[in-house]
N, C-alpha and C. Protein backbone atom coordinates (compact mmCIF):
# COMPACT_ATOMS: atom_id res chain seq x y z
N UNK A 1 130.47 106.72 180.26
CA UNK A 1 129.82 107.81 180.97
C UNK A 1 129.65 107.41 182.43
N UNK A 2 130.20 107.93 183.50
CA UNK A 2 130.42 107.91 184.87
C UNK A 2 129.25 108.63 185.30
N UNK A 3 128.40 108.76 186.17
CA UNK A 3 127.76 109.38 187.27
C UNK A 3 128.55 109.49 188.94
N UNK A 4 128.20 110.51 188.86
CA UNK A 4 128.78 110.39 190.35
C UNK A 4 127.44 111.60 191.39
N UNK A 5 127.62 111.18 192.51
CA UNK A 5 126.45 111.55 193.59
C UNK A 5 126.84 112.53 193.97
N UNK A 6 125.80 113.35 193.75
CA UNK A 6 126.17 114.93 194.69
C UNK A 6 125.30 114.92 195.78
N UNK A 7 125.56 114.92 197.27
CA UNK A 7 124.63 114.35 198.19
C UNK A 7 124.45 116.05 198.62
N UNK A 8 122.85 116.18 199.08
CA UNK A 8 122.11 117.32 198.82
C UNK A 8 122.61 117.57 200.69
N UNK A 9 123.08 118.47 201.31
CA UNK A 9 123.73 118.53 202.56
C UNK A 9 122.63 119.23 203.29
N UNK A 10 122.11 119.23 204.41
CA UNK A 10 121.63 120.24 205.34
C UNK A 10 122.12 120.06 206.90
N UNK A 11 122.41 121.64 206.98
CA UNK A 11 123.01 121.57 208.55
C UNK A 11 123.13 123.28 208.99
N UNK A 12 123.22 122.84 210.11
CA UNK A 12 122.90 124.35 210.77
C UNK A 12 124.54 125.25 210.68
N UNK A 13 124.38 126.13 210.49
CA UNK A 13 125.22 127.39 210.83
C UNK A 13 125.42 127.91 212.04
N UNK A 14 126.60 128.79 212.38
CA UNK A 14 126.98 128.83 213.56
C UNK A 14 125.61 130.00 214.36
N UNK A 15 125.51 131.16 213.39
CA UNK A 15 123.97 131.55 213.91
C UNK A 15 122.97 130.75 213.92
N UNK A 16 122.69 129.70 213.88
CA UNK A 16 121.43 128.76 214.09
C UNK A 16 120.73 128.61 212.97
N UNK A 17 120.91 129.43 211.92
CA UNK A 17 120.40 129.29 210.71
C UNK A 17 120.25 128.06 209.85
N UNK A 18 119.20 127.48 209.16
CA UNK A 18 119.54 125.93 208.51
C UNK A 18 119.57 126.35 207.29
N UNK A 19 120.91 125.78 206.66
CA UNK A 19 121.42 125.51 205.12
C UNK A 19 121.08 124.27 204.67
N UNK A 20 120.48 124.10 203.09
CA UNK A 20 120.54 123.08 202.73
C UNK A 20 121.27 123.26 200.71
N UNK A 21 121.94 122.94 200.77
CA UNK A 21 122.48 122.76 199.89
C UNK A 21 123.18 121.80 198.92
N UNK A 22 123.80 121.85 197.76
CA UNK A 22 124.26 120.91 196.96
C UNK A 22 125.46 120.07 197.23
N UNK A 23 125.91 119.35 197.56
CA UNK A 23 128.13 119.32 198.09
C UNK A 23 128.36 119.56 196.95
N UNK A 24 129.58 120.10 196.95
CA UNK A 24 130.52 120.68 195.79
C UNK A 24 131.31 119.50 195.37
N UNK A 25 131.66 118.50 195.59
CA UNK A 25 131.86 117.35 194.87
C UNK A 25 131.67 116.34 195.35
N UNK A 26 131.58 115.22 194.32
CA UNK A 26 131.11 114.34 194.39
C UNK A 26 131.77 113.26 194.51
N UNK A 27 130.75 111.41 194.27
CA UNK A 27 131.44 110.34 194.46
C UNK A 27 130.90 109.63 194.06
N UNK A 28 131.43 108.23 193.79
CA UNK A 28 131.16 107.09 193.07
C UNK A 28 131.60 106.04 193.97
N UNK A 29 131.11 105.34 194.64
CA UNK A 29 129.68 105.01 195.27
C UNK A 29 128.76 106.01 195.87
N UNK A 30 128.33 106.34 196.41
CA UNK A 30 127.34 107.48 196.54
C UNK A 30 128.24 107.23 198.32
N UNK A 31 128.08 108.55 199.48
CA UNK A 31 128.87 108.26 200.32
C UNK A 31 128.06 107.74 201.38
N UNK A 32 126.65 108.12 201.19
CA UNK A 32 126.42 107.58 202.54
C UNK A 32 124.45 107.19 201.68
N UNK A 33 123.79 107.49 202.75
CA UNK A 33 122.46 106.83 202.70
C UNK A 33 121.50 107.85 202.51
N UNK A 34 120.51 108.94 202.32
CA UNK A 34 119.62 109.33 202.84
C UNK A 34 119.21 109.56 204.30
N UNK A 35 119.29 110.59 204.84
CA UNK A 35 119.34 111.09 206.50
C UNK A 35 120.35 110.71 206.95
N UNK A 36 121.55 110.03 206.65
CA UNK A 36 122.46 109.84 207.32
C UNK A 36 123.36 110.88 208.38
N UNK A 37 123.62 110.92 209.30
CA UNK A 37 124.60 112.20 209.42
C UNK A 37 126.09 111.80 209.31
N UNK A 38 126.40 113.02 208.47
CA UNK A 38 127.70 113.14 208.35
C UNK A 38 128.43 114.14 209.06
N UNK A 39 129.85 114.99 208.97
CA UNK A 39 130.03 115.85 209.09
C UNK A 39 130.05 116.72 208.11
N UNK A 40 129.97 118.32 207.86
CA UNK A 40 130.35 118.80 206.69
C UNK A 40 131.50 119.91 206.97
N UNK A 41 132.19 120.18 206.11
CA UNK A 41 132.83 121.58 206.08
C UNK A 41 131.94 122.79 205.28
N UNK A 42 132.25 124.13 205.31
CA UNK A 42 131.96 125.23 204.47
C UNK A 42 132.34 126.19 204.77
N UNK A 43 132.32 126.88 203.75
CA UNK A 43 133.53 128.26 203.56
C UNK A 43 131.53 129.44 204.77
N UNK A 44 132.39 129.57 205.71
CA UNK A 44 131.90 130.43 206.78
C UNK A 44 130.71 131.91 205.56
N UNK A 45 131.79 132.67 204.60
CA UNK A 45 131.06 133.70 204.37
C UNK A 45 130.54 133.50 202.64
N UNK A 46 130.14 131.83 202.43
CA UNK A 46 129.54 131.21 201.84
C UNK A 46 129.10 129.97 202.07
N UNK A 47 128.22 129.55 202.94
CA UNK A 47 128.01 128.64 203.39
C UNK A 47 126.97 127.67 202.44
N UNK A 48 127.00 128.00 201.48
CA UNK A 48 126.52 127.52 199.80
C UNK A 48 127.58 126.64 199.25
N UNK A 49 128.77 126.90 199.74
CA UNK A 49 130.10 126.28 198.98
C UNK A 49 130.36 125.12 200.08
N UNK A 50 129.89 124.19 200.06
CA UNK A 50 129.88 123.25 201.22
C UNK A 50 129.96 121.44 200.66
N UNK A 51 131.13 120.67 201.52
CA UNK A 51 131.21 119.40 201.18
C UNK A 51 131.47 118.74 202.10
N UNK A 52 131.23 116.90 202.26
CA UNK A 52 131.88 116.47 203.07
C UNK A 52 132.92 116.81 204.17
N UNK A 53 133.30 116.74 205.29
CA UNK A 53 134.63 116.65 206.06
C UNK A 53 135.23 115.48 205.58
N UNK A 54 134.38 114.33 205.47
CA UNK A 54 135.46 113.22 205.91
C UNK A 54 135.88 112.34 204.42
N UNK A 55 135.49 112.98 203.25
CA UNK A 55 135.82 112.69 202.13
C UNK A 55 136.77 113.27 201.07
N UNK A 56 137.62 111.96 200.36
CA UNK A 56 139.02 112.47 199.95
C UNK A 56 138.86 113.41 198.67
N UNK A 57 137.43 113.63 198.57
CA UNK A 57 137.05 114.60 197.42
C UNK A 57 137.11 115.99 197.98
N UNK A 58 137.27 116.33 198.59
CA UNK A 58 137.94 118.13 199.27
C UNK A 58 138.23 118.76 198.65
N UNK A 59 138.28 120.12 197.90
CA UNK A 59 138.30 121.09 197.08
C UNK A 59 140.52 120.56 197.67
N UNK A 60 140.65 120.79 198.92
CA UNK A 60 141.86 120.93 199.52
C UNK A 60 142.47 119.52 198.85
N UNK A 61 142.20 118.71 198.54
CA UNK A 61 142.59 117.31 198.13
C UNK A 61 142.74 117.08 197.16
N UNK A 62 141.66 117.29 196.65
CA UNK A 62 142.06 117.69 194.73
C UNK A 62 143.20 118.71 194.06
N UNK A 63 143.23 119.24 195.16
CA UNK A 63 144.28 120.64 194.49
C UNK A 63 146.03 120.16 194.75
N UNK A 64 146.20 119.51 196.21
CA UNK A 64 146.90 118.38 196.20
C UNK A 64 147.17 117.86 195.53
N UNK A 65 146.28 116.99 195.03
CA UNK A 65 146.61 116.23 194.30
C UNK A 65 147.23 116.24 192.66
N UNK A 66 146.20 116.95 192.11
CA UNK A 66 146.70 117.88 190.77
C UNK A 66 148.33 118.64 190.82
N UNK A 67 148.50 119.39 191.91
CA UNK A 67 150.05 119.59 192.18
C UNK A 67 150.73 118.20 191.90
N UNK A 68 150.70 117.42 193.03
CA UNK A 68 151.78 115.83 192.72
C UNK A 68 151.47 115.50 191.68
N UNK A 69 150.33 115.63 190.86
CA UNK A 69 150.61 114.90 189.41
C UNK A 69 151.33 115.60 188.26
N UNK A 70 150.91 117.61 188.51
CA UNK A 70 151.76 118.13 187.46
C UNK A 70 153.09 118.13 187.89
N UNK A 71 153.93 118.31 189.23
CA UNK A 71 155.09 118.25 188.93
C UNK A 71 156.09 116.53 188.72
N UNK A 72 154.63 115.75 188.94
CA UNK A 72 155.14 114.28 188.39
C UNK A 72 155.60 114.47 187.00
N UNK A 73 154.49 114.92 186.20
CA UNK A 73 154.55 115.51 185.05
C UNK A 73 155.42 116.07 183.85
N UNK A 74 155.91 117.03 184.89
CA UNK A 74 156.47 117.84 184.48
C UNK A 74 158.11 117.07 184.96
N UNK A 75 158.36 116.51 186.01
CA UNK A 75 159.95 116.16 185.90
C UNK A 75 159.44 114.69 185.28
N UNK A 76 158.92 114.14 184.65
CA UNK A 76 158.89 113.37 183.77
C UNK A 76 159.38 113.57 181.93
N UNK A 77 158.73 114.94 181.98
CA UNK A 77 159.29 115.28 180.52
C UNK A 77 160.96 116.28 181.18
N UNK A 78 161.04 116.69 182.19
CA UNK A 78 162.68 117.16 181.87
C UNK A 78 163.35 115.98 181.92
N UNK A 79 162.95 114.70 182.48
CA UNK A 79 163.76 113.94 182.22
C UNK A 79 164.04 113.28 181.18
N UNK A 80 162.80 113.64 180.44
CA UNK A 80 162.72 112.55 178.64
C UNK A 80 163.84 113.77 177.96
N UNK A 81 163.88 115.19 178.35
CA UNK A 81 164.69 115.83 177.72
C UNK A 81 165.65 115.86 178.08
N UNK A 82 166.57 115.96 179.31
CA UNK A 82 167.63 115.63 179.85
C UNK A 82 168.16 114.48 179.26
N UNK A 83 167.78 113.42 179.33
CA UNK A 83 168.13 112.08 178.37
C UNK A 83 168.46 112.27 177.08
N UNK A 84 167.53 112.79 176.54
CA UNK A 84 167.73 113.23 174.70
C UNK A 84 168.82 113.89 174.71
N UNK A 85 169.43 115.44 175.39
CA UNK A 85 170.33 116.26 175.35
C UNK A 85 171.80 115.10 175.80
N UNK A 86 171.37 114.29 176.65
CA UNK A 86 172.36 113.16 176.91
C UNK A 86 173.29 112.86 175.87
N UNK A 87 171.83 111.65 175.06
CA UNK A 87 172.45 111.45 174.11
C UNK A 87 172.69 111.81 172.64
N UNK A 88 172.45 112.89 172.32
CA UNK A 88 172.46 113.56 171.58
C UNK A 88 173.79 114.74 171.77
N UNK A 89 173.47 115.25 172.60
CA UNK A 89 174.78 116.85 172.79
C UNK A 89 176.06 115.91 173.51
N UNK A 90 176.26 114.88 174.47
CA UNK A 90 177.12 114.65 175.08
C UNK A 90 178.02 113.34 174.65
N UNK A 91 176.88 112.40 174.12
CA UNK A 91 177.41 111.29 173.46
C UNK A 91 177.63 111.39 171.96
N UNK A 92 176.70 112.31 171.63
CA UNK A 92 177.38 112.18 169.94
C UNK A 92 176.72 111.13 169.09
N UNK A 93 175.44 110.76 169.66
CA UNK A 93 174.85 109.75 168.98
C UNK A 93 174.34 110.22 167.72
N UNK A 94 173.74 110.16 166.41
CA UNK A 94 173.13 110.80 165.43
C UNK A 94 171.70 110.00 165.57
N UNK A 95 171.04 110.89 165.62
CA UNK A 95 169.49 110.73 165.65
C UNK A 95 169.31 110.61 164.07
């Protein structure tokens, strides 16, 4: 069982308004300290949906990333099948 830190964010809006909210993901080590300043990002006409700037946990990073792993994935098994059809349909091996 993993924990990971959801660091509680507050920062002003471009109307001057102060947000304080949850980050939308998290980390293991925790990223920073209590009052620390960071930078943050947030979606402008939800400024509730808000995380780090400078961390590789980014809604944008994860989604990245999940892409390179499914089409790792995925030409991993055409290649286990490409191989099989190899040797099977072309060589004539009997399974």
């Amino acid at each position: 069982d993993r924990s990971y830190f959801l660091p509680m964010l507050k920062f002003r809006l471009l109307d001057g308004q102060t947000m304080v909210t949850e980050a939308m993901t998290g980390s293991d080590p925790a990223p920073g300290r209590p009052g620390d300043q960071v930078r943050v990002r947030y979606d402008t006409t939800s400024p509730h949906r808000a995380h780090l700037a400078d961390s590789l946990a980014q809604p944008s990073t994860i989604n990245a990333l999940h892409l390179v792993l499914g089409i790792g994935l995925m030409l991993a098994g055409l290649s286990t099948v490409g191989f099989w059809l190899l040797i099977v349909v072309v060589l004539k091996v009997p399974v």
